[in-house]
PDB file of N, CA and C in Angstrom:
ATOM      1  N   UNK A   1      17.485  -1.857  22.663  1.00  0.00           N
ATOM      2  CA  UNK A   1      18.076  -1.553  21.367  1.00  0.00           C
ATOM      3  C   UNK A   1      18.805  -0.234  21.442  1.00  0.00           C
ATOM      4  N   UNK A   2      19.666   0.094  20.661  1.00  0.00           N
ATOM      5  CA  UNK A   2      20.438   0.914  20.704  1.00  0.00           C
ATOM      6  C   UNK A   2      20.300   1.492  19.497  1.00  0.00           C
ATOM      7  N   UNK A   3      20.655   3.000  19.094  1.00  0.00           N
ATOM      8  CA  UNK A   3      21.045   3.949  18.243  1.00  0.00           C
ATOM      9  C   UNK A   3      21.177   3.122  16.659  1.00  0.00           C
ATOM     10  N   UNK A   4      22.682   2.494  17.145  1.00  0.00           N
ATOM     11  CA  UNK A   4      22.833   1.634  15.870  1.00  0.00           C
ATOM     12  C   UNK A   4      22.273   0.653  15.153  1.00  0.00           C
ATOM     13  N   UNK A   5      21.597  -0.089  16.482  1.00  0.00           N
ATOM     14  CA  UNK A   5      20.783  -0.703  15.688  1.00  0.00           C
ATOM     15  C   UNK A   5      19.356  -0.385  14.861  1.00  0.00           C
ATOM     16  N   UNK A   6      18.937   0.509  15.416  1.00  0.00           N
ATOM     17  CA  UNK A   6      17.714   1.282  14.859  1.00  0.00           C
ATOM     18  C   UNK A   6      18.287   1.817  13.443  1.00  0.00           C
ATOM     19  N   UNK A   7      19.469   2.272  13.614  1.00  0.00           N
ATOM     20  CA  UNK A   7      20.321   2.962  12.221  1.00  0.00           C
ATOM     21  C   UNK A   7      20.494   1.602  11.617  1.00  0.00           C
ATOM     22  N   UNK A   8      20.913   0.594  11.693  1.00  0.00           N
ATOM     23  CA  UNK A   8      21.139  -0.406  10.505  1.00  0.00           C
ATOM     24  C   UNK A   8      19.848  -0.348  10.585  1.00  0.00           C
ATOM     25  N   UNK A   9      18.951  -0.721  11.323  1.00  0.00           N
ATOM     26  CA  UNK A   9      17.413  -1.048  10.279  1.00  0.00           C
ATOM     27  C   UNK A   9      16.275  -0.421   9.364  1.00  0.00           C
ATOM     28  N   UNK A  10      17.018   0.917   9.624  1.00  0.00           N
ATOM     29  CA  UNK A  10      16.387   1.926   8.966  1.00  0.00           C
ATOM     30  C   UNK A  10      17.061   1.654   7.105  1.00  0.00           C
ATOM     31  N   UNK A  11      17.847   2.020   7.643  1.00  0.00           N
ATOM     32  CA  UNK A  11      19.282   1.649   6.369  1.00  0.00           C
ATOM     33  C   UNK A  11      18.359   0.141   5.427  1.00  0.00           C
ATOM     34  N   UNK A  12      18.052  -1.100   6.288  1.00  0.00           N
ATOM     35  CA  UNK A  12      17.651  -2.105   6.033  1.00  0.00           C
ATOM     36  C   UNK A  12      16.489  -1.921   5.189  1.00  0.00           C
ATOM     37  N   UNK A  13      15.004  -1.217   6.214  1.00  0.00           N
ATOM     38  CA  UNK A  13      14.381  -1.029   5.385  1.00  0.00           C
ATOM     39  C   UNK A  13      14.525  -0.080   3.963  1.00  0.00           C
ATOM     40  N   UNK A  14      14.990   1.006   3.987  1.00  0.00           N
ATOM     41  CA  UNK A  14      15.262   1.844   2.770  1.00  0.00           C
ATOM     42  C   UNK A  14      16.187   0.835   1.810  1.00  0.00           C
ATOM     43  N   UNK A  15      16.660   0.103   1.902  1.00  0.00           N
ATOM     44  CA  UNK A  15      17.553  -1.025   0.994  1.00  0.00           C
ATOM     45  C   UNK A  15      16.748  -1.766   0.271  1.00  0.00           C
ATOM     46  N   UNK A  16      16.068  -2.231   1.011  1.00  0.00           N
ATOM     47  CA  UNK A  16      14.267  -3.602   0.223  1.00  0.00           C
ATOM     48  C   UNK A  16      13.517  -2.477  -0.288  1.00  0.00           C
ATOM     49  N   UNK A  17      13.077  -0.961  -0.145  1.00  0.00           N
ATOM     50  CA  UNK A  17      12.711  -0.466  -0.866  1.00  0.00           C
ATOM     51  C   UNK A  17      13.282  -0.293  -2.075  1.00  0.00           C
ATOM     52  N   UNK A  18      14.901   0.107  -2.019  1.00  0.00           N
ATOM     53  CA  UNK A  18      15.060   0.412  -3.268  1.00  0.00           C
ATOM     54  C   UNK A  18      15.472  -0.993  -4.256  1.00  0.00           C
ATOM     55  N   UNK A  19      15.577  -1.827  -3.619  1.00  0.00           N
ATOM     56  CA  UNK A  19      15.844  -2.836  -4.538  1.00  0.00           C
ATOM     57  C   UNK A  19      14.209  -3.341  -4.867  1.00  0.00           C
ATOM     58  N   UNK A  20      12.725  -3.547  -4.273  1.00  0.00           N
ATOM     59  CA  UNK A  20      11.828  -3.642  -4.768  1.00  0.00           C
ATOM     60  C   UNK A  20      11.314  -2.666  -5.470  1.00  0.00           C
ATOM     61  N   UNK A  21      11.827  -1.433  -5.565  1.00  0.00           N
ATOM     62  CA  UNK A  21      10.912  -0.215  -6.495  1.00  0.00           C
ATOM     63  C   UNK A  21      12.017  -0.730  -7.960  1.00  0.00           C
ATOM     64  N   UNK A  22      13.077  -1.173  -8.049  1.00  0.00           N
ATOM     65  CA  UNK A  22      14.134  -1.547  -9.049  1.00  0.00           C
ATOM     66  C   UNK A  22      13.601  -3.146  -9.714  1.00  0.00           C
ATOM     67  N   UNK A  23      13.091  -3.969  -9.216  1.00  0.00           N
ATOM     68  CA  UNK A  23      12.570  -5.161  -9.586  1.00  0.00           C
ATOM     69  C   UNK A  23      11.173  -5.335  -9.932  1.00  0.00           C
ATOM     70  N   UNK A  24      10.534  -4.916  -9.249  1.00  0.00           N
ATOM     71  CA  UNK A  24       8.844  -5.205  -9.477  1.00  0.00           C
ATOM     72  C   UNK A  24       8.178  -4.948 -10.628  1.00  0.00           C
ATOM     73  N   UNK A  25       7.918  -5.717 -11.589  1.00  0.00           N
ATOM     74  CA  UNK A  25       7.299  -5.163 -12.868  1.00  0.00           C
ATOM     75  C   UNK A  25       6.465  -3.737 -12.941  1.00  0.00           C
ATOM     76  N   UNK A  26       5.961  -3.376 -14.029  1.00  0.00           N
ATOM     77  CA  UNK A  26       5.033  -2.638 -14.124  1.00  0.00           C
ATOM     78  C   UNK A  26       3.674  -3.354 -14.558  1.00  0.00           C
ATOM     79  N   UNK A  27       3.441  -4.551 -14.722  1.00  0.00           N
ATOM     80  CA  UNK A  27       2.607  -5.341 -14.815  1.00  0.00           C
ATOM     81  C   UNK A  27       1.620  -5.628 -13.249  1.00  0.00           C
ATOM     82  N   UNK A  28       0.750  -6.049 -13.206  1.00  0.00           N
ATOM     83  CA  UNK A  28      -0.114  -7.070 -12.371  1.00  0.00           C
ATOM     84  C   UNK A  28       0.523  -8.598 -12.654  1.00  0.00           C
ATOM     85  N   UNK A  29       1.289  -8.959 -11.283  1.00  0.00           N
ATOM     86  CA  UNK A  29       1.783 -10.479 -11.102  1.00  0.00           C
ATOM     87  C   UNK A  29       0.547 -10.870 -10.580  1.00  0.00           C
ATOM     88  N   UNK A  30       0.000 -12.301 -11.387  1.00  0.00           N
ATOM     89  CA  UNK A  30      -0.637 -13.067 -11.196  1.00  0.00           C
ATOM     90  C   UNK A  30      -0.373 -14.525 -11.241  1.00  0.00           C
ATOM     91  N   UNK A  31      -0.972 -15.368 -10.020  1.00  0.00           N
ATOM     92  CA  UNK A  31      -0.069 -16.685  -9.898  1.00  0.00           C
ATOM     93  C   UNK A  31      -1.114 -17.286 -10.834  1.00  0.00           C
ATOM     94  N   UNK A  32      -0.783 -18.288 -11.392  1.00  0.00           N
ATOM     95  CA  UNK A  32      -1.662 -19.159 -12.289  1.00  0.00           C
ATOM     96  C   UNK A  32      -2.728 -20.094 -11.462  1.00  0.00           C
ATOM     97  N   UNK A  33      -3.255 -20.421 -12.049  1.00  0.00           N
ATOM     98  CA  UNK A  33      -4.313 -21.242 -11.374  1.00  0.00           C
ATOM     99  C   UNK A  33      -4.405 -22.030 -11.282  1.00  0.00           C
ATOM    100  N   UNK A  34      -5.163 -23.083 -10.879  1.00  0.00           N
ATOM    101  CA  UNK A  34      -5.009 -24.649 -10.716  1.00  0.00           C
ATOM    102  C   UNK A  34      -4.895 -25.026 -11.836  1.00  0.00           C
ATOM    103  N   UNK A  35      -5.829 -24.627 -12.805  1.00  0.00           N
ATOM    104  CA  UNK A  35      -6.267 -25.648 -14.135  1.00  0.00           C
ATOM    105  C   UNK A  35      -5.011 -25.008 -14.859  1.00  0.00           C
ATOM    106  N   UNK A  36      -4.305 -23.793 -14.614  1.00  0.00           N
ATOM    107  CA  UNK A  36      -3.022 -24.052 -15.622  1.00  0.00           C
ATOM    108  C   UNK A  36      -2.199 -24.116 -14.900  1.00  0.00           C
ATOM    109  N   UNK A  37      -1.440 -24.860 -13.916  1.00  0.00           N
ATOM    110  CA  UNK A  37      -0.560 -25.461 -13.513  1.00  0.00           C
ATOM    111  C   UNK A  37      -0.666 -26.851 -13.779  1.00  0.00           C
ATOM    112  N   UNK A  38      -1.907 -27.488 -14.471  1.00  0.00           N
ATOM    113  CA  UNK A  38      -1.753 -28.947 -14.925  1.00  0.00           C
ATOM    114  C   UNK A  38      -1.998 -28.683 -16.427  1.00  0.00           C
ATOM    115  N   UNK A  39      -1.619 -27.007 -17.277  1.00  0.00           N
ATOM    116  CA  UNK A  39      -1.405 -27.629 -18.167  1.00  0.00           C
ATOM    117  C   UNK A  39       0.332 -27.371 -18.547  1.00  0.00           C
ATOM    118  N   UNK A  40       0.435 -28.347 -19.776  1.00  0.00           N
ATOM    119  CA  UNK A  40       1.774 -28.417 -19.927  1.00  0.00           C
ATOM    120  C   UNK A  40       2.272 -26.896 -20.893  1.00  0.00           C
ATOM    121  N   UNK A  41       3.165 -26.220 -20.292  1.00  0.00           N
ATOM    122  CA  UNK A  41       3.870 -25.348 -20.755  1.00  0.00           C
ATOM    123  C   UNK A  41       5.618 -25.279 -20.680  1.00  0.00           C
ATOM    124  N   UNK A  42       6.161 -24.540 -21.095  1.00  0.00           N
ATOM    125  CA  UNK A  42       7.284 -24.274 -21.852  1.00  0.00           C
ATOM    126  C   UNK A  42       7.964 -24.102 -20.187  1.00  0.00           C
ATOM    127  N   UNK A  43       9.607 -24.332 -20.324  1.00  0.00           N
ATOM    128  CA  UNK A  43      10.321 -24.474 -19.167  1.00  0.00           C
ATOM    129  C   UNK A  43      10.032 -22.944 -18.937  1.00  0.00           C
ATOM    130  N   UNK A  44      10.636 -21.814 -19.899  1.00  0.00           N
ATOM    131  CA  UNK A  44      10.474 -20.513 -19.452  1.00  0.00           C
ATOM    132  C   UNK A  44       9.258 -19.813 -18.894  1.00  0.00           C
ATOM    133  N   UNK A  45       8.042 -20.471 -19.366  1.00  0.00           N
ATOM    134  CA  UNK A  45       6.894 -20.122 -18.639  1.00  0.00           C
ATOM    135  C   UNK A  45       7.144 -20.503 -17.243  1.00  0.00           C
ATOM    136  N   UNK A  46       7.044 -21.643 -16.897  1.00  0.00           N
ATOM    137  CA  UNK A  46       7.171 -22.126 -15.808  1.00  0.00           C
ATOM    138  C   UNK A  46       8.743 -21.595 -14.841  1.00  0.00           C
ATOM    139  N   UNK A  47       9.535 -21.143 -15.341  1.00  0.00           N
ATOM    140  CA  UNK A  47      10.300 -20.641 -14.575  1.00  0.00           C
ATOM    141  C   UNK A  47       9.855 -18.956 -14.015  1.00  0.00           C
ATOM    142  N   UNK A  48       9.122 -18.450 -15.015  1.00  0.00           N
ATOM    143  CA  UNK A  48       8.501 -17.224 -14.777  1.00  0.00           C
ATOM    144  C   UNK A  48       7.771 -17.311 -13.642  1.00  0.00           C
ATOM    145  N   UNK A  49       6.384 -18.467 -13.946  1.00  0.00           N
ATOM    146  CA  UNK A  49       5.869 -18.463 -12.889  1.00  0.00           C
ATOM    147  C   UNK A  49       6.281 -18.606 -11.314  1.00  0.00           C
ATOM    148  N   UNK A  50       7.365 -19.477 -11.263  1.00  0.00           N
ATOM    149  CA  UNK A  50       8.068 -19.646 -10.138  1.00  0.00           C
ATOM    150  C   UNK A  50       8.699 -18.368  -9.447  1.00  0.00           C
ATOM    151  N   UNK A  51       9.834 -17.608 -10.079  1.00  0.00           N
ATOM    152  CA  UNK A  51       9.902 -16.430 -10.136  1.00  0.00           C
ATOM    153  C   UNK A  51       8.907 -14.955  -9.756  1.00  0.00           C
ATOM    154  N   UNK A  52       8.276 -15.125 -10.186  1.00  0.00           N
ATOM    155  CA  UNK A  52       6.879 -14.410  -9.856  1.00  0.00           C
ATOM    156  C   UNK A  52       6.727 -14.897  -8.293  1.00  0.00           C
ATOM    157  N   UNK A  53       6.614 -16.121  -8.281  1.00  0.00           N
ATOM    158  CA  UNK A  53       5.686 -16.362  -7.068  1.00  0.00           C
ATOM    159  C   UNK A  53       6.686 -16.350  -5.953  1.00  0.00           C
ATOM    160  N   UNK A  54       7.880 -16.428  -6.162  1.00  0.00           N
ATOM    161  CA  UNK A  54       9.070 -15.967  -4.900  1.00  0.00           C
ATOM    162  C   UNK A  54       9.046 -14.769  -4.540  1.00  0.00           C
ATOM    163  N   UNK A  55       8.657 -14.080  -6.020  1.00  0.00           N
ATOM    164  CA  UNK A  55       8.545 -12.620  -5.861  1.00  0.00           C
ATOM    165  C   UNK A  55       7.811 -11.912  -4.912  1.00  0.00           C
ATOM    166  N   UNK A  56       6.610 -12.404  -5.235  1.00  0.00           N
ATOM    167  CA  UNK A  56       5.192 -11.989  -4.332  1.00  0.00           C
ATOM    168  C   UNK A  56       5.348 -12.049  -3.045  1.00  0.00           C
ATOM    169  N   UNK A  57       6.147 -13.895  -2.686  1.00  0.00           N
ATOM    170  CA  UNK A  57       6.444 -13.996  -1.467  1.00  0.00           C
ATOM    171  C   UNK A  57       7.144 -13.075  -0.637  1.00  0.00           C
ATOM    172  N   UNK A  58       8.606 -12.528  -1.328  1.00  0.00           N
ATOM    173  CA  UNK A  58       9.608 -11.463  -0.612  1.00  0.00           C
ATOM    174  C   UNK A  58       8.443 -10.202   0.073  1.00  0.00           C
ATOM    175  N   UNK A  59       8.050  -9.920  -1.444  1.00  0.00           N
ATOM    176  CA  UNK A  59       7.400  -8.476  -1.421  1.00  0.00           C
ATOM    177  C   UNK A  59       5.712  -8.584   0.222  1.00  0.00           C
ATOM    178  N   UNK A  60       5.909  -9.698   0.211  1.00  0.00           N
ATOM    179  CA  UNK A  60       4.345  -9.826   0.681  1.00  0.00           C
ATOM    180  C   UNK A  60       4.974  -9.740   2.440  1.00  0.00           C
ATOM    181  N   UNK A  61       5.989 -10.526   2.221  1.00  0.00           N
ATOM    182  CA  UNK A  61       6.826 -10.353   4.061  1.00  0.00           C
ATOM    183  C   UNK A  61       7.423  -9.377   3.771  1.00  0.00           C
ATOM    184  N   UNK A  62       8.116  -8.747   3.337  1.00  0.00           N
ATOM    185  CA  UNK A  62       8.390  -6.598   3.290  1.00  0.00           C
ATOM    186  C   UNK A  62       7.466  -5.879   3.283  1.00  0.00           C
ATOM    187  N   UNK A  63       6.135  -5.861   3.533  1.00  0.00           N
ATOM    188  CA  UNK A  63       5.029  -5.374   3.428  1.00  0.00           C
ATOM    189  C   UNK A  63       4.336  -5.520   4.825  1.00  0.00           C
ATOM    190  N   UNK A  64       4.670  -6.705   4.957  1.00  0.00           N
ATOM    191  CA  UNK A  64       4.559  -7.085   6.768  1.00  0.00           C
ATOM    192  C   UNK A  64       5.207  -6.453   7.578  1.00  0.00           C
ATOM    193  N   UNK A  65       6.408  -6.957   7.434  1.00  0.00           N
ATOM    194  CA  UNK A  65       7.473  -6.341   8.301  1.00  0.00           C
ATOM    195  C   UNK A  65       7.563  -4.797   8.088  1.00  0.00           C
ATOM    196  N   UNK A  66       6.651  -3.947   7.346  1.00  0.00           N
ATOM    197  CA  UNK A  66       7.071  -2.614   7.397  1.00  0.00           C
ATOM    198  C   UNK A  66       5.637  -2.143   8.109  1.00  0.00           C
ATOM    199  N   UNK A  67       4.326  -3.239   8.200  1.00  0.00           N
ATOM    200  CA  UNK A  67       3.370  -2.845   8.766  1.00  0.00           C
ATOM    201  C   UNK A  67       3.661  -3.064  10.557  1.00  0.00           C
ATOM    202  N   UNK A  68       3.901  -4.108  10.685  1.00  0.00           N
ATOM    203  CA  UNK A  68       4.661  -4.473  12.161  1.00  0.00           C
ATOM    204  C   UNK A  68       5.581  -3.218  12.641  1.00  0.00           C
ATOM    205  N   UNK A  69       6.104  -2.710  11.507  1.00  0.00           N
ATOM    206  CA  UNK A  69       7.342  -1.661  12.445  1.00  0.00           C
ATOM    207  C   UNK A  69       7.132  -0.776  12.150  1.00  0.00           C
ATOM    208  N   UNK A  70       5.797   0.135  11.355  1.00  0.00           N
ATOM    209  CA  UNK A  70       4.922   1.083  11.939  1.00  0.00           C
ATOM    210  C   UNK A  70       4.032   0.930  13.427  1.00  0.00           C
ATOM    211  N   UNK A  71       3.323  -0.015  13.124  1.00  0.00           N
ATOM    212  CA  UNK A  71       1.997  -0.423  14.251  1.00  0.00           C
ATOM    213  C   UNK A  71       3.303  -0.616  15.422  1.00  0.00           C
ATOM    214  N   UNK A  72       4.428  -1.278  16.192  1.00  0.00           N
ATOM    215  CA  UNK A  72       5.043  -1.090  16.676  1.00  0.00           C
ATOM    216  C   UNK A  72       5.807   0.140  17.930  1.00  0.00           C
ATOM    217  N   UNK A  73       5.719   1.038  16.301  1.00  0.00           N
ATOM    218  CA  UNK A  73       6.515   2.936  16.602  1.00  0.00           C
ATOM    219  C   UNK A  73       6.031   3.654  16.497  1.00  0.00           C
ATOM    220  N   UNK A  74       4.574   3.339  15.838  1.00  0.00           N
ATOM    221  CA  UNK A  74       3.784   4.570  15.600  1.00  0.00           C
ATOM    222  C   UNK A  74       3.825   5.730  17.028  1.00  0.00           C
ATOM    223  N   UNK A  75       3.364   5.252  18.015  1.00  0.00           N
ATOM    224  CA  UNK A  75       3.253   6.133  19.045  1.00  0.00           C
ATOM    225  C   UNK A  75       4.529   6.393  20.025  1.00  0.00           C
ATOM    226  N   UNK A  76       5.604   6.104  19.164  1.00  0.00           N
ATOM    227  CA  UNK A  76       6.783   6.404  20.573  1.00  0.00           C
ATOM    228  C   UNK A  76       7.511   5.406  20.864  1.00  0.00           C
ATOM    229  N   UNK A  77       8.075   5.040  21.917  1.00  0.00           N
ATOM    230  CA  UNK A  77       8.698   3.734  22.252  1.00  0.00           C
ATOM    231  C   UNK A  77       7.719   3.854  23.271  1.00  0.00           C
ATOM    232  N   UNK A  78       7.568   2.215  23.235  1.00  0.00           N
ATOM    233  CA  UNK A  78       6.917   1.414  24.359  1.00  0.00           C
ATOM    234  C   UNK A  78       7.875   0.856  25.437  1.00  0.00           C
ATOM    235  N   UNK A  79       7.551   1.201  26.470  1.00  0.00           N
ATOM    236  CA  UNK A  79       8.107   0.987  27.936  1.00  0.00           C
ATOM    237  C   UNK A  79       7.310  -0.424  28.562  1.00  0.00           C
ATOM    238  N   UNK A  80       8.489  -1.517  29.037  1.00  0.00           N
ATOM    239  CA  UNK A  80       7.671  -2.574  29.714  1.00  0.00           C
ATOM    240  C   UNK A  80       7.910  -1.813  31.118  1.00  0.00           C
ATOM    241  N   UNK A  81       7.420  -2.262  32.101  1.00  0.00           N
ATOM    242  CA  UNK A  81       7.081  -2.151  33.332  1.00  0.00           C
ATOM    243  C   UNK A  81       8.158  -3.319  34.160  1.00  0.00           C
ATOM    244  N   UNK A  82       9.284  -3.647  33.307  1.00  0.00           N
ATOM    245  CA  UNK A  82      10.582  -4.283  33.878  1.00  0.00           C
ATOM    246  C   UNK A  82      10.108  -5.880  34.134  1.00  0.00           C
ATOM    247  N   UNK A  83       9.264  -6.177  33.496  1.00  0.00           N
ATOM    248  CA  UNK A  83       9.140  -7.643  33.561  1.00  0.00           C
ATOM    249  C   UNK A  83       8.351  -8.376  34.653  1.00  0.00           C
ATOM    250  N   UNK A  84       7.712  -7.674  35.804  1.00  0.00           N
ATOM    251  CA  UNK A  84       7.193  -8.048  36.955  1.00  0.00           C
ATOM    252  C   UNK A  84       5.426  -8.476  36.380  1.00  0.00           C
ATOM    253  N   UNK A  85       5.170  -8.100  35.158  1.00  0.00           N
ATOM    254  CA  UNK A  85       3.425  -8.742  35.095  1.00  0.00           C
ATOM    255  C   UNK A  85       3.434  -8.293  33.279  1.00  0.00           C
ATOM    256  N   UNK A  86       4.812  -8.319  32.962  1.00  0.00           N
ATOM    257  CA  UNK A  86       4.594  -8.269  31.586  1.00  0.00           C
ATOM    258  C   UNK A  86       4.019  -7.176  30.615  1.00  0.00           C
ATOM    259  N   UNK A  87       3.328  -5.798  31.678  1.00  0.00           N
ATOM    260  CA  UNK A  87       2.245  -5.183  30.849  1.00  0.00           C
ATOM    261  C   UNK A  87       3.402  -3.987  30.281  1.00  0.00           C
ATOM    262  N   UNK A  88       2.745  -3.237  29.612  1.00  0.00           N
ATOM    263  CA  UNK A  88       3.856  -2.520  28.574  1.00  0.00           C
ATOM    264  C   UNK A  88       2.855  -1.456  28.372  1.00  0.00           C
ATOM    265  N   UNK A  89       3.369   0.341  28.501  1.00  0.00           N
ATOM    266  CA  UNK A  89       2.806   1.168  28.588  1.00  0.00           C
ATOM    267  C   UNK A  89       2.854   1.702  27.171  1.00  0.00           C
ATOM    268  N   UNK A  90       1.821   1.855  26.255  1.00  0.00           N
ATOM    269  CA  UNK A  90       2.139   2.562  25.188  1.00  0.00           C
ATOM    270  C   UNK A  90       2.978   3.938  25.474  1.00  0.00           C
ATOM    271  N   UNK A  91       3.650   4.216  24.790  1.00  0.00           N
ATOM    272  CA  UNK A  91       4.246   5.651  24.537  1.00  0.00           C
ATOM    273  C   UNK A  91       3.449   6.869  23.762  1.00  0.00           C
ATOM    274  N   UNK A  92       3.306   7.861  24.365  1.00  0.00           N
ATOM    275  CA  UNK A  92       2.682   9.070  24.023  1.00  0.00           C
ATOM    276  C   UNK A  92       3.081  10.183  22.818  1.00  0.00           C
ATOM    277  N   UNK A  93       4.219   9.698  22.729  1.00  0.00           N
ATOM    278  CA  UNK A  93       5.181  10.796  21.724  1.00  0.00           C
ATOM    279  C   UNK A  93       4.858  10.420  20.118  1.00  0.00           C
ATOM    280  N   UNK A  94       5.791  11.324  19.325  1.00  0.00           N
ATOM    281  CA  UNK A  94       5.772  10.956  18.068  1.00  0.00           C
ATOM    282  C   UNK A  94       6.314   9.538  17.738  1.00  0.00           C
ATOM    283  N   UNK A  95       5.957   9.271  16.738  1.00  0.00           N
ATOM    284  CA  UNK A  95       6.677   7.729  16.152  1.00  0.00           C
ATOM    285  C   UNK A  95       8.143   7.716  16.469  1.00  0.00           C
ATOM    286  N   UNK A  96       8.805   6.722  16.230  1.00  0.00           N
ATOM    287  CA  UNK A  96      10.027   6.123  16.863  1.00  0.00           C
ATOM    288  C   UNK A  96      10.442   6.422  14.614  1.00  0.00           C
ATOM    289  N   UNK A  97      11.410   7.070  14.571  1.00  0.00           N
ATOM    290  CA  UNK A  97      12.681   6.658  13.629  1.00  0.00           C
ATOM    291  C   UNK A  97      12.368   5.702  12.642  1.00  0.00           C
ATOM    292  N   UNK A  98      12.136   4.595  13.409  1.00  0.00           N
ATOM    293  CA  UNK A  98      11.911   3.525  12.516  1.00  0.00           C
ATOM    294  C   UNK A  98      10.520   3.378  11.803  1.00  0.00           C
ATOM    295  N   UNK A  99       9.715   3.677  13.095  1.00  0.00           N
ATOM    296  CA  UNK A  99       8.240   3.276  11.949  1.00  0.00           C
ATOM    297  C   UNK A  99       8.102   4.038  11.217  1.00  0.00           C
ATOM    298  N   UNK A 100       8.830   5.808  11.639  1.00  0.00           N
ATOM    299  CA  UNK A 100       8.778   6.587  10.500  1.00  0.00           C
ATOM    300  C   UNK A 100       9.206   6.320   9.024  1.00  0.00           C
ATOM    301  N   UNK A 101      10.009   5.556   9.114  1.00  0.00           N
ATOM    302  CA  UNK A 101      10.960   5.196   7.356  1.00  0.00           C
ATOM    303  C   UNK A 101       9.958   3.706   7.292  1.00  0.00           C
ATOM    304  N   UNK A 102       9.451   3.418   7.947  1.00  0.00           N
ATOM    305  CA  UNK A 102       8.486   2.144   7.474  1.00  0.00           C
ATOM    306  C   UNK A 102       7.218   2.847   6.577  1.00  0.00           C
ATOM    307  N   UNK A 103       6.566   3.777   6.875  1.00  0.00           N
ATOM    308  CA  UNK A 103       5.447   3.964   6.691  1.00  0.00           C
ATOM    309  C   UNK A 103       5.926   5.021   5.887  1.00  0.00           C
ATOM    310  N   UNK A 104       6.724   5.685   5.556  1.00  0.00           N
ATOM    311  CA  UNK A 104       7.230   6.656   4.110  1.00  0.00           C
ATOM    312  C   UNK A 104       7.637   5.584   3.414  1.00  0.00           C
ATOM    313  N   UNK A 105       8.318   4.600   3.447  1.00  0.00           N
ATOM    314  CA  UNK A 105       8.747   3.237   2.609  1.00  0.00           C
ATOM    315  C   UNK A 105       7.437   2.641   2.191  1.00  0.00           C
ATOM    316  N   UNK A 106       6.054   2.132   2.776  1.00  0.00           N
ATOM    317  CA  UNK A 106       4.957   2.365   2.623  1.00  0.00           C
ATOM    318  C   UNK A 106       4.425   3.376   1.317  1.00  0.00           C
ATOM    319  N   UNK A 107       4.549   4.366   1.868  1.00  0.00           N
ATOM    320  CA  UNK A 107       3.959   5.390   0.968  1.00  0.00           C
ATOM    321  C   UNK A 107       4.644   5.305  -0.339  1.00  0.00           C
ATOM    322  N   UNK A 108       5.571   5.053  -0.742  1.00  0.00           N
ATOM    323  CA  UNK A 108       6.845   5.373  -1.620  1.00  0.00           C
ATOM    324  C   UNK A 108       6.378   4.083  -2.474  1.00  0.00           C
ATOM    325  N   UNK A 109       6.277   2.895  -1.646  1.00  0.00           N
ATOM    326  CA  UNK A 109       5.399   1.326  -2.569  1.00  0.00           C
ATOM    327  C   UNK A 109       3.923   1.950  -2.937  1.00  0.00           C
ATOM    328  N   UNK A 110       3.204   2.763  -2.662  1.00  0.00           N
ATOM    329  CA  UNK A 110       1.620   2.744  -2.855  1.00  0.00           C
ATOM    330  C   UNK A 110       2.404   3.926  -4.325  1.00  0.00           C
ATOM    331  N   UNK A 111       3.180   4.482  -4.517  1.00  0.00           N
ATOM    332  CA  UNK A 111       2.838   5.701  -5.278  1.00  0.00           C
ATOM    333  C   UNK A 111       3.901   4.749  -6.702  1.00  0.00           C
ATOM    334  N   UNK A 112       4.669   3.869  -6.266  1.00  0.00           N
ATOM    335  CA  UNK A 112       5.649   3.872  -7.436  1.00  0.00           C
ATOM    336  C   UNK A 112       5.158   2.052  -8.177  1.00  0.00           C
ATOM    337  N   UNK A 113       4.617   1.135  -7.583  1.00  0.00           N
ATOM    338  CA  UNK A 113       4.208  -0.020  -6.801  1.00  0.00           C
ATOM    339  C   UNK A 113       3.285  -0.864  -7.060  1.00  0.00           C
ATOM    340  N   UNK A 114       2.045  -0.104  -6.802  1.00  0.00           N
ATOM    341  CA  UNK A 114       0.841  -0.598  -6.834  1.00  0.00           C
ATOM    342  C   UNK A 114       0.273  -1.387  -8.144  1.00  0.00           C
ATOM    343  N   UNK A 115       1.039  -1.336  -9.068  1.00  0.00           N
ATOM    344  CA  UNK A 115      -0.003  -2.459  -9.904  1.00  0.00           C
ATOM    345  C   UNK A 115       0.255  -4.040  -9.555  1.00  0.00           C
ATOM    346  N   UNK A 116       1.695  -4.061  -8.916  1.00  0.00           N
ATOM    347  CA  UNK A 116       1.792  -5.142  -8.593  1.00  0.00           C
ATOM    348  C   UNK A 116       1.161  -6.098  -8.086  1.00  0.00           C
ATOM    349  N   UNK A 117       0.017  -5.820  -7.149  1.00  0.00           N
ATOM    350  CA  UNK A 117      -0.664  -6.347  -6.118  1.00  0.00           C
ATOM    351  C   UNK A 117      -2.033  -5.963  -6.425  1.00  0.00           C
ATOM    352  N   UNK A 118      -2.174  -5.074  -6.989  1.00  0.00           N
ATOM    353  CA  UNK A 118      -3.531  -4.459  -7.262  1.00  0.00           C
ATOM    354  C   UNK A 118      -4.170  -4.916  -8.954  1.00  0.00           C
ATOM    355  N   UNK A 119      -5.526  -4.857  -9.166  1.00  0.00           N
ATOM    356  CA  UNK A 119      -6.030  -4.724 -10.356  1.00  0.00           C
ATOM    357  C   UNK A 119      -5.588  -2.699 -10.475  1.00  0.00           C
ATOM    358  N   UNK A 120      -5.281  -2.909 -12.008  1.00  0.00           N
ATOM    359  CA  UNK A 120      -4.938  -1.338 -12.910  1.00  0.00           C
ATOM    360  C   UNK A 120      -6.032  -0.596 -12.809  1.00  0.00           C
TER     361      UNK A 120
END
C-alpha cells in the first residue's frame, strides 16, 4: 500500500464518521420483536423499522471495520517474511496512521454515539 492509499482511507474513515455522528438518533434503536413483527402496523411504522434496521446494519460493519483497522495498526506495520512460510512479524513501533484515525473515530462514536447501541 502506498501513501495515498492510506490517505484516501483515512479520509474514508473520517467521512462514515461524520456522516454517522449526522444521522444516528439520539434515541436507543431497537429492532422489534418477533411478536410485533406479526402484528399489523401502519406502512410508516414499518418503514421505520426497516430503516432502523439498515441502520444498525451500516453502523454495526463501521464499527468492525474500524476495530479490524485498529487491531491491524495498532503496533506499526506488519512485515511478511516475503511469502516463503507465510509468517508475518508484528511491528514494534507506534500505530500506523490509519488505526490511529480508527480508534479516535472510535472514541469520537463512544462520546457523541452511544445511546444508539447502548441502554441510557
Amino acid at each position: 500500500h502506498n501513501g495515498y492509499d492510506a490517505h484516501a482511507a483515512r479520509l474514508a474513515l473520517l467521512s462514515l464518521l461524520a456522516i454517522f455522528q449526522d444521522i444516528l438518533p439520539s434515541y436507543r434503536i431497537r429492532l422489534p420483536t418477533e411478536a410485533e413483527m406479526n402484528v399489523r402496523v401502519s406502512k410508516d411504522v414499518k418503514a421505520t423499522w426497516d430503516y432502523e434496521r439498515k441502520l444498525l446494519q451500516a453502523y454495526q460493519r463501521y464499527l468492525q471495520l474500524l476495530e479490524k483497522t485498529w487491531e491491524d495498526g495498532k503496533f506499526g506495520r506488519v512485515w511478511s517474511d516475503g511469502g516463503k512460510k507465510g509468517k508475518k512479524s508484528q511491528g514494534g513501533g507506534p500505530p500506523t496512521t490509519l488505526a490511529a484515525t480508527a480508534i479516535l473515530s472510535l472514541s469520537a462514536l463512544l462520546q457523541t454515539s452511544w445511546r444508539t447501541a447502548h441502554d441510557p
